[in-house]
PDB file of N, CA and C in Angstrom:
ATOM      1  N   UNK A   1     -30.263   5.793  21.918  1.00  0.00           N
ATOM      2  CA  UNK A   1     -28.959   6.229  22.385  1.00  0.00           C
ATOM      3  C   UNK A   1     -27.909   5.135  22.183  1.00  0.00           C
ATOM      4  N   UNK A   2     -28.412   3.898  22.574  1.00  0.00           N
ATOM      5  CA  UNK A   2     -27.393   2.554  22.648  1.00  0.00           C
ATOM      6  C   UNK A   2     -26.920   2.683  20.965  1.00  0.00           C
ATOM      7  N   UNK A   3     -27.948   2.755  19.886  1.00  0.00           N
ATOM      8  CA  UNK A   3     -27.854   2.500  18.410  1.00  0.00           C
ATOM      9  C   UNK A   3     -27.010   3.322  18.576  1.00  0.00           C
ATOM     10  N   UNK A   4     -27.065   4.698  18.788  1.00  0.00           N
ATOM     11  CA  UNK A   4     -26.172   5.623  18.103  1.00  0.00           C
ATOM     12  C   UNK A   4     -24.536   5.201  18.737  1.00  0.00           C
ATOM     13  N   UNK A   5     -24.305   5.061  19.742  1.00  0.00           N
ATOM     14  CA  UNK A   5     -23.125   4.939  20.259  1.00  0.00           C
ATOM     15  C   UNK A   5     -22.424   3.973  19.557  1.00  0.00           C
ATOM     16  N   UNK A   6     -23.434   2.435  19.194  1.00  0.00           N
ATOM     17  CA  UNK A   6     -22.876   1.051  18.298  1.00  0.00           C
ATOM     18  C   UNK A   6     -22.434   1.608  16.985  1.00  0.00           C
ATOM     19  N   UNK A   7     -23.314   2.793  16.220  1.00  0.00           N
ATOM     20  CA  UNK A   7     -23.156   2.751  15.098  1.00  0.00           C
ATOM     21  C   UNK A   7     -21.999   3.822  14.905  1.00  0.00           C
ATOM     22  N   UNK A   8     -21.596   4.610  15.918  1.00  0.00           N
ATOM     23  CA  UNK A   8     -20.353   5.698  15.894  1.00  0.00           C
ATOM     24  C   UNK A   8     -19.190   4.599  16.229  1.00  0.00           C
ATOM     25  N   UNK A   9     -18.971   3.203  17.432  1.00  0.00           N
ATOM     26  CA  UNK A   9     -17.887   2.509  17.188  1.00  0.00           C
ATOM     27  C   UNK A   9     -17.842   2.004  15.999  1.00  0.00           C
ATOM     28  N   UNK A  10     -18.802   1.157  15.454  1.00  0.00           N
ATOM     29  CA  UNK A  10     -18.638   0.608  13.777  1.00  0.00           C
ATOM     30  C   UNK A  10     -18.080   1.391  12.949  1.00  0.00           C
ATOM     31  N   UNK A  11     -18.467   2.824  13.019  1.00  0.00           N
ATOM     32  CA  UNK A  11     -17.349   3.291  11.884  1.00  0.00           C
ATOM     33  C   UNK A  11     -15.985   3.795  12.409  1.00  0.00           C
ATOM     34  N   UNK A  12     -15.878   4.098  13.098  1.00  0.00           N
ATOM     35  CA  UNK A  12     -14.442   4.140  14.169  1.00  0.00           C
ATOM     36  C   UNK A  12     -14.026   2.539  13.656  1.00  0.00           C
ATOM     37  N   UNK A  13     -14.332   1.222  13.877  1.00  0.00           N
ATOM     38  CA  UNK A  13     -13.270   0.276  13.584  1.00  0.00           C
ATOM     39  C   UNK A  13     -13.273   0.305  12.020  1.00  0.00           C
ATOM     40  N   UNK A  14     -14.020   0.791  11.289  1.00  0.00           N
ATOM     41  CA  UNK A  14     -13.883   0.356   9.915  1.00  0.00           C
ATOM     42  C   UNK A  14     -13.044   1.582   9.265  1.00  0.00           C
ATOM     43  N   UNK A  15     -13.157   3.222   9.829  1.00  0.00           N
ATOM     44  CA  UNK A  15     -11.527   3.580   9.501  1.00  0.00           C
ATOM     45  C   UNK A  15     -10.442   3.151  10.254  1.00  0.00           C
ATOM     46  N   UNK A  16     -10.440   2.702  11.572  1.00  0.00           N
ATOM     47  CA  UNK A  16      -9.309   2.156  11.899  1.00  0.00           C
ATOM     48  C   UNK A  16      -8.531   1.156  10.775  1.00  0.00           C
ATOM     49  N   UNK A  17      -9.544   0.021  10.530  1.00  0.00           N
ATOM     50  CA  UNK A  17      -9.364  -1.155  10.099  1.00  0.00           C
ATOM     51  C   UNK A  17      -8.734  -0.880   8.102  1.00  0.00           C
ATOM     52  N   UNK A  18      -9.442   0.436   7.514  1.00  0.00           N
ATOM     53  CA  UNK A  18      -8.711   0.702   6.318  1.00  0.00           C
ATOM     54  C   UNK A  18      -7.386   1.736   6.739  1.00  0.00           C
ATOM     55  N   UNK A  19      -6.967   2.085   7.748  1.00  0.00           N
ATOM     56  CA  UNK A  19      -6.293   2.768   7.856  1.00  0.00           C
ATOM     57  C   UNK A  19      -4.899   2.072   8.133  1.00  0.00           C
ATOM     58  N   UNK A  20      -4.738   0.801   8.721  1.00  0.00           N
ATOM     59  CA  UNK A  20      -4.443  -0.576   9.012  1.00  0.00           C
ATOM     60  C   UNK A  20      -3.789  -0.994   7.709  1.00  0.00           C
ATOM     61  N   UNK A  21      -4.567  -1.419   6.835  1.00  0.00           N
ATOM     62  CA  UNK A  21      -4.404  -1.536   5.575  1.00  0.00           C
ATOM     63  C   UNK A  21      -3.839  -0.748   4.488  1.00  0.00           C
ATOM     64  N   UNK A  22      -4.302   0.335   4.839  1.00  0.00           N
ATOM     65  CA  UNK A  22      -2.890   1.097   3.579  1.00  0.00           C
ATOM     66  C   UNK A  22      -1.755   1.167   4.192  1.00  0.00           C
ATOM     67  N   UNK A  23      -1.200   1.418   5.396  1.00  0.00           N
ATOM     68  CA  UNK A  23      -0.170   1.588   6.181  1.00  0.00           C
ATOM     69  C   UNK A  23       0.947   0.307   5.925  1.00  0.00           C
ATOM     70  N   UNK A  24      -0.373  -1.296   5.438  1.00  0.00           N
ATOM     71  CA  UNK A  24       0.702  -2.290   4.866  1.00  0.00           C
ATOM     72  C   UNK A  24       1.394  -2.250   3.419  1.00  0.00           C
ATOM     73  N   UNK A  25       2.274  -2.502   3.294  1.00  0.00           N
ATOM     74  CA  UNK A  25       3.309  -2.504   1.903  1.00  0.00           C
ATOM     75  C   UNK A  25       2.970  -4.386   1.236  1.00  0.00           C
ATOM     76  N   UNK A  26       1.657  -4.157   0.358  1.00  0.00           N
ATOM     77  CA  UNK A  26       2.176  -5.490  -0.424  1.00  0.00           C
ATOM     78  C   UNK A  26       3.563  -6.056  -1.075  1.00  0.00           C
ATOM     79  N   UNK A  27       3.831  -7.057  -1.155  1.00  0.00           N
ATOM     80  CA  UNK A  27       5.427  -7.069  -1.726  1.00  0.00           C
ATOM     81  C   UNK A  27       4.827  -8.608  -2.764  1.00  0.00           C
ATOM     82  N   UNK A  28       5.761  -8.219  -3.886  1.00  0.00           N
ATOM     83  CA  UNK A  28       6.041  -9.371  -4.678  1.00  0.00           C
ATOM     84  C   UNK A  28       5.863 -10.719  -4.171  1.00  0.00           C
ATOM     85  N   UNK A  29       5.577 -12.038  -4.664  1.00  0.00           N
ATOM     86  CA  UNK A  29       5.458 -13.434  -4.321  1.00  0.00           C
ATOM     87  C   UNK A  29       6.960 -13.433  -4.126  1.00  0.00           C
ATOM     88  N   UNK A  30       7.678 -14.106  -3.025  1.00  0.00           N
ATOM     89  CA  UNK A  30       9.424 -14.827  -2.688  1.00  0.00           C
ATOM     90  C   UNK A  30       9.190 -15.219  -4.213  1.00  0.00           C
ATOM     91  N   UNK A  31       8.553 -16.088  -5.491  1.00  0.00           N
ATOM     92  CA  UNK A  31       8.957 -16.594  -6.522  1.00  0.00           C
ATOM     93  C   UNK A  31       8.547 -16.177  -7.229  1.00  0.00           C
ATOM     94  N   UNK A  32       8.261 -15.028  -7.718  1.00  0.00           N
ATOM     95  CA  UNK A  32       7.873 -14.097  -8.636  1.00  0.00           C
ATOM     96  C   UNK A  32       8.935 -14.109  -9.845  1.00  0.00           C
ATOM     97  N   UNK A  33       9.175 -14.222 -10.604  1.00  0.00           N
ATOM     98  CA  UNK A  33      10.765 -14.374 -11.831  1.00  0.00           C
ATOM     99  C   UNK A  33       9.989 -13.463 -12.684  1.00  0.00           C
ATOM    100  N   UNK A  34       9.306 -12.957 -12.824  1.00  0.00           N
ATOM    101  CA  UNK A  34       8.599 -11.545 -14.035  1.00  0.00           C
ATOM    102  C   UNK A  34      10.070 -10.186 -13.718  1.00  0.00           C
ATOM    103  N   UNK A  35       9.953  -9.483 -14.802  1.00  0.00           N
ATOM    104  CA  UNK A  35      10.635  -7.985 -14.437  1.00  0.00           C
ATOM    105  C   UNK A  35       9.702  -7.666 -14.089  1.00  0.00           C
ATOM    106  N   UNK A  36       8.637  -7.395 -14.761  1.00  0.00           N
ATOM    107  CA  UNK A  36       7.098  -6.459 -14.086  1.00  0.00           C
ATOM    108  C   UNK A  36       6.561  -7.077 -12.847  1.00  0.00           C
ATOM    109  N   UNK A  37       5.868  -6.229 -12.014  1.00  0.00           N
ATOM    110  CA  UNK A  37       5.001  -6.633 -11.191  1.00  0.00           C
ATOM    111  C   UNK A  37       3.886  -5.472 -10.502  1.00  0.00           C
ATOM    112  N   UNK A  38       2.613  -5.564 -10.776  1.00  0.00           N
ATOM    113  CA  UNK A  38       1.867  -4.874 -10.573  1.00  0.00           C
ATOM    114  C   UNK A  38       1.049  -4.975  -8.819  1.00  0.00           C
ATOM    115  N   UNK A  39       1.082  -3.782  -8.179  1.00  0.00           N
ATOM    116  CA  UNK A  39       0.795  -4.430  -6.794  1.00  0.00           C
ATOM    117  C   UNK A  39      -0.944  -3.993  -6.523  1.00  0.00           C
ATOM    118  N   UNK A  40      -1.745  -4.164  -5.558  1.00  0.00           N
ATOM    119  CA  UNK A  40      -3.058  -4.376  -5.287  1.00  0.00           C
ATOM    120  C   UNK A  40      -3.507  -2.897  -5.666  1.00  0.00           C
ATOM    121  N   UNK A  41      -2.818  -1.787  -5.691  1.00  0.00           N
ATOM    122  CA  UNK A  41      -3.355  -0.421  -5.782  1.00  0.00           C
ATOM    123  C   UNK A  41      -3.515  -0.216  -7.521  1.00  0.00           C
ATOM    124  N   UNK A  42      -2.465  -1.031  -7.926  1.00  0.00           N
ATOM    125  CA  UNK A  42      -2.659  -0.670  -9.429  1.00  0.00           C
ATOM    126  C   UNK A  42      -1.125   0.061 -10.075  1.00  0.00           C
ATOM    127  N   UNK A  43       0.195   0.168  -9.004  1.00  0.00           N
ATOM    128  CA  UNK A  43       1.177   0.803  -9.670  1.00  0.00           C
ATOM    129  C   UNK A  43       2.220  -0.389  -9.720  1.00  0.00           C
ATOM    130  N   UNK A  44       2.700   0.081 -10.350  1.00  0.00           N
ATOM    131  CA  UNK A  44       3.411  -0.819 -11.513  1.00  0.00           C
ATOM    132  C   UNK A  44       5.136  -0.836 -10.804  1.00  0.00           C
ATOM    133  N   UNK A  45       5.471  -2.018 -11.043  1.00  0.00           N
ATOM    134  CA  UNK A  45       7.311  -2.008 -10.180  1.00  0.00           C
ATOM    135  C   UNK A  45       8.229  -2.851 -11.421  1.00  0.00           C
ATOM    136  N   UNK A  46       9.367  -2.454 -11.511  1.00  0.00           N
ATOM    137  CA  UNK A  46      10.256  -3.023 -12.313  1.00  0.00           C
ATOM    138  C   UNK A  46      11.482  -3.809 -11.793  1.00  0.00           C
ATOM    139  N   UNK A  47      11.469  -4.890 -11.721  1.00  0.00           N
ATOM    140  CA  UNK A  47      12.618  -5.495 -10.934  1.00  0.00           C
ATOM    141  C   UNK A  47      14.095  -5.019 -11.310  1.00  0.00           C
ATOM    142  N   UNK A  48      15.177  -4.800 -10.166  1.00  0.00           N
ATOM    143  CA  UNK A  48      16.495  -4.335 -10.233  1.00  0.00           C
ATOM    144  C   UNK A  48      17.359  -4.544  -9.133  1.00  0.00           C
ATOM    145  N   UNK A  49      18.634  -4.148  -9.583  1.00  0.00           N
ATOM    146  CA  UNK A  49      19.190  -4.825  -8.404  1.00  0.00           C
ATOM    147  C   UNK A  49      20.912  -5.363  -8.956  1.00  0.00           C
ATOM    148  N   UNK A  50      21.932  -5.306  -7.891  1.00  0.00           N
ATOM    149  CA  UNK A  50      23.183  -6.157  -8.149  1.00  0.00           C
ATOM    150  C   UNK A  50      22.767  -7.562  -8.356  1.00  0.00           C
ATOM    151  N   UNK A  51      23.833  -8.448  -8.725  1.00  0.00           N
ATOM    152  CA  UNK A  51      23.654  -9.916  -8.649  1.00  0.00           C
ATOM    153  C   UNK A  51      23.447 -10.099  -7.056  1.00  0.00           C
ATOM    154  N   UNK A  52      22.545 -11.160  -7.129  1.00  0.00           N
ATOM    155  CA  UNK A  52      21.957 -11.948  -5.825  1.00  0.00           C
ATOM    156  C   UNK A  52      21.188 -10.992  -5.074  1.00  0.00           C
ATOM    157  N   UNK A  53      20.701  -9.843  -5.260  1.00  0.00           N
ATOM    158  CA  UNK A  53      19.908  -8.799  -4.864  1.00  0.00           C
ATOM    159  C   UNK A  53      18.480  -8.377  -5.683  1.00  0.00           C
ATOM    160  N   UNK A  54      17.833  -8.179  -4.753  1.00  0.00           N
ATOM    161  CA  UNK A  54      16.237  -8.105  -5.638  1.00  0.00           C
ATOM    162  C   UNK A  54      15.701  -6.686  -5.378  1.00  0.00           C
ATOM    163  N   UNK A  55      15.379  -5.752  -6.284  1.00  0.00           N
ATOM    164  CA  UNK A  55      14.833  -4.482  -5.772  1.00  0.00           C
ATOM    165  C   UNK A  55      13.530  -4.273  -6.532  1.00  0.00           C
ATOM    166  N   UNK A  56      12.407  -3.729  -6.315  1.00  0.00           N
ATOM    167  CA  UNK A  56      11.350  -3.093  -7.605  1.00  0.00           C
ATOM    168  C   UNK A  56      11.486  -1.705  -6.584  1.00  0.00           C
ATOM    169  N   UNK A  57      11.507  -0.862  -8.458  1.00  0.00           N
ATOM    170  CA  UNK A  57      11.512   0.262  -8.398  1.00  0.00           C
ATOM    171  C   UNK A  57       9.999   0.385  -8.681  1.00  0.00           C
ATOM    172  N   UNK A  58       9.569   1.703  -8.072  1.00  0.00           N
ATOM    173  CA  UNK A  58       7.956   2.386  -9.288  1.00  0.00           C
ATOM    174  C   UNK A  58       8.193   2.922  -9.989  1.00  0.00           C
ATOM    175  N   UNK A  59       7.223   2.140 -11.383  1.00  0.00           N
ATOM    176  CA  UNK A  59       7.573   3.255 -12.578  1.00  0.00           C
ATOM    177  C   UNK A  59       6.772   4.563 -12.589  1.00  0.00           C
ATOM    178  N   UNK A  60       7.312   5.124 -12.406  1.00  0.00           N
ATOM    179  CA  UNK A  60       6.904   6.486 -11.788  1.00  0.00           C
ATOM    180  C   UNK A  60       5.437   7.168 -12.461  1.00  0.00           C
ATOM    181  N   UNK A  61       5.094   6.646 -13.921  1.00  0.00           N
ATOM    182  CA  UNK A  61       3.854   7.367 -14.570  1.00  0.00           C
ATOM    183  C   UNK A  61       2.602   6.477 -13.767  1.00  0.00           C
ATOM    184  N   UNK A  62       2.999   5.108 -13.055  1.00  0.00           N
ATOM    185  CA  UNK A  62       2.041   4.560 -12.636  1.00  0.00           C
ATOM    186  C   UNK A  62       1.530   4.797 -11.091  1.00  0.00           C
ATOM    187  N   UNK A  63       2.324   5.769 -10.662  1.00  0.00           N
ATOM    188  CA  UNK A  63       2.479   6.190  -8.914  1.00  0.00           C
ATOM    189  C   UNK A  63       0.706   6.623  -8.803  1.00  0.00           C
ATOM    190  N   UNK A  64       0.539   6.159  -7.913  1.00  0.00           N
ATOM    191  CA  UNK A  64      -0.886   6.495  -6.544  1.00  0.00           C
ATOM    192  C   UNK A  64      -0.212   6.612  -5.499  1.00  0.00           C
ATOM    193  N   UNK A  65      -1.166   7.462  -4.877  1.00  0.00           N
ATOM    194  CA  UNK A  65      -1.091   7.351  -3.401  1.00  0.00           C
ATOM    195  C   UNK A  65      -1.272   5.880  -2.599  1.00  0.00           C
ATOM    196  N   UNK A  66      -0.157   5.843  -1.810  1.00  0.00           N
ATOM    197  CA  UNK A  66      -0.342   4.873  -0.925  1.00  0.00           C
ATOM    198  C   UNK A  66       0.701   3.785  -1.094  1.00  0.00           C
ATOM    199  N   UNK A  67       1.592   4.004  -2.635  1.00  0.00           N
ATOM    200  CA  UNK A  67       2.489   3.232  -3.103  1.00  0.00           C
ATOM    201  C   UNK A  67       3.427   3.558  -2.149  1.00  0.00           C
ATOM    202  N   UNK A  68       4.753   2.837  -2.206  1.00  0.00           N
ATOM    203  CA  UNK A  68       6.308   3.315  -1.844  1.00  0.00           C
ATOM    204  C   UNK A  68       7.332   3.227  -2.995  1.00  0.00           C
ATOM    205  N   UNK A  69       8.013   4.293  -3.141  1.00  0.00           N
ATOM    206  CA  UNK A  69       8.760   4.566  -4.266  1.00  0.00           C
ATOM    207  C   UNK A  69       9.727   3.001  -4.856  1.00  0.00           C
ATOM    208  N   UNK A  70       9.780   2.501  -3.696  1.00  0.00           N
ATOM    209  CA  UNK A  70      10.562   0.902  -4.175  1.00  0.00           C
ATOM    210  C   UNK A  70      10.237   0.194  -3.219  1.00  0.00           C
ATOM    211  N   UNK A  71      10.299  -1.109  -3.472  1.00  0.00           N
ATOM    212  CA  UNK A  71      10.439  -2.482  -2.370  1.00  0.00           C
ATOM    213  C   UNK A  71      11.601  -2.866  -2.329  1.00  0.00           C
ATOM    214  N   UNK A  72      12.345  -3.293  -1.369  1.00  0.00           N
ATOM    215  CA  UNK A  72      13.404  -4.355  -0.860  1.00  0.00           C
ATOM    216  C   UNK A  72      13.333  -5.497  -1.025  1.00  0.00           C
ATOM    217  N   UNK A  73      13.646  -6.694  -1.636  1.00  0.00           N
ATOM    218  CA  UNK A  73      13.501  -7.843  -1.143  1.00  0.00           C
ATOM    219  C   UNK A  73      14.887  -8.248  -0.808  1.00  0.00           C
ATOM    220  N   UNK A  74      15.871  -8.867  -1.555  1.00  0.00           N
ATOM    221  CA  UNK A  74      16.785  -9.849  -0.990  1.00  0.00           C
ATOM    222  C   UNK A  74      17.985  -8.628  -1.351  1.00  0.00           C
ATOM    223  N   UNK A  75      18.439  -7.984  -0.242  1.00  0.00           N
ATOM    224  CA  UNK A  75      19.652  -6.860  -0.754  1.00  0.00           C
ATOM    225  C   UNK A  75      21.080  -7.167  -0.149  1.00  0.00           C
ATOM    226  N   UNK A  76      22.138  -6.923  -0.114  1.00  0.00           N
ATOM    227  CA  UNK A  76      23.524  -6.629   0.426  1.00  0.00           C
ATOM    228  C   UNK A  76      23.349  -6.017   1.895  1.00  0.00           C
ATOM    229  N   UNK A  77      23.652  -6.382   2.942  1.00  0.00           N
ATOM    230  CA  UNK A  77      24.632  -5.631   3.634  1.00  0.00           C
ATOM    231  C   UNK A  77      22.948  -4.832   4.594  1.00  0.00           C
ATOM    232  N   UNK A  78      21.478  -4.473   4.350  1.00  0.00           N
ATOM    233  CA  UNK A  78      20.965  -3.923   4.625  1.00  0.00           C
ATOM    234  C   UNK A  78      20.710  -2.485   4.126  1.00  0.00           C
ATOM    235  N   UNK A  79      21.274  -2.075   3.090  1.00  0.00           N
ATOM    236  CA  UNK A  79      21.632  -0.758   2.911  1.00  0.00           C
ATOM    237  C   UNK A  79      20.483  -0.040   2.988  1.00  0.00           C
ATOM    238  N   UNK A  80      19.360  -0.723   2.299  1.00  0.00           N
ATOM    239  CA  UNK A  80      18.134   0.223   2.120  1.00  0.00           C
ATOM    240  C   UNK A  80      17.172  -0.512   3.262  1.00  0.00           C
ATOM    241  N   UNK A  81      16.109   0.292   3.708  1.00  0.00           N
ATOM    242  CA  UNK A  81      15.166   0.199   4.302  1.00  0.00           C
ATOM    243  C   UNK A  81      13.878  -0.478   3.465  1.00  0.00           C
ATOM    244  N   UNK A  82      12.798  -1.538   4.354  1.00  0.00           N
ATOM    245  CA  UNK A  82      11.647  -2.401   3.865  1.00  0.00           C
ATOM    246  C   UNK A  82      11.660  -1.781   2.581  1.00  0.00           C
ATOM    247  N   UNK A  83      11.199  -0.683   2.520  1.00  0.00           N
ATOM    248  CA  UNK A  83      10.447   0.468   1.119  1.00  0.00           C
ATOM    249  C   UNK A  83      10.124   1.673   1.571  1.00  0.00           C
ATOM    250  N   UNK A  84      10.719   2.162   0.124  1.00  0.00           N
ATOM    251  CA  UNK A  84      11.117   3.573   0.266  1.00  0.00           C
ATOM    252  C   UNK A  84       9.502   4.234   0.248  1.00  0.00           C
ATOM    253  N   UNK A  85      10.109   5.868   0.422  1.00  0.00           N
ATOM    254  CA  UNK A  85       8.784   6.704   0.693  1.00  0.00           C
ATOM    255  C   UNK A  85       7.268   6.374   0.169  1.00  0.00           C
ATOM    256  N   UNK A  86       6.403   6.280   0.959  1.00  0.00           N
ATOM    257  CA  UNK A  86       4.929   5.850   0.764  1.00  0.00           C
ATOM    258  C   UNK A  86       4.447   6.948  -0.164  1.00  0.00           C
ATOM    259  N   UNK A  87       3.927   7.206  -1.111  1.00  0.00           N
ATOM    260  CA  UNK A  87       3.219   8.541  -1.660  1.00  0.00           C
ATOM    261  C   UNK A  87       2.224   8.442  -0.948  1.00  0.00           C
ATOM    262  N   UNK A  88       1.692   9.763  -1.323  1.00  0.00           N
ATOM    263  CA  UNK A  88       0.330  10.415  -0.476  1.00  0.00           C
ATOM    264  C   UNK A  88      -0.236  11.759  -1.776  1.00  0.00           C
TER     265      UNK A  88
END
């Protein structure tokens, strides 16, 4: 009885614990100077942006689930939010 109860929390923290993890947004190195940048899932971002502003877009043929349509890094004023919509 004890086993079974240990081995039903163990997998309870280990989807908690990947569930944790996709919910985070990897972002570019602060010194990244590439246009490209490929993030841990495998989709692909193109750097953009006004002067003194940093954006990656997804190039869209490379989208998975779990991406966000863009990252934020250094922008104007706040306009956009961390990163845009997560796919699913």
């Amino acid at each position: 009885m004890i086993s079974k109860i240990l081995s039903v929390a163990a997998i309870g923290a280990t989807v908690m614990l990947a569930t944790q993890a996709a919910a985070s947004v990897a972002k570019p190195p602060v010194g990244h100077q590439g246009q490209w940048w490929t993030n841990p899932l495998g989709c692909e971002y193109s750097r953009a942006g006004r002067p003194g502003e940093t954006m990656w877009f997804l190039i869209i043929n490379t989208a998975k689930p779990g991406c966000p349509t863009y990252i934020a890094g250094k922008t104007w004023g706040g306009i956009y939010r961390e990163h845009g919509k997560i796919l699913k």
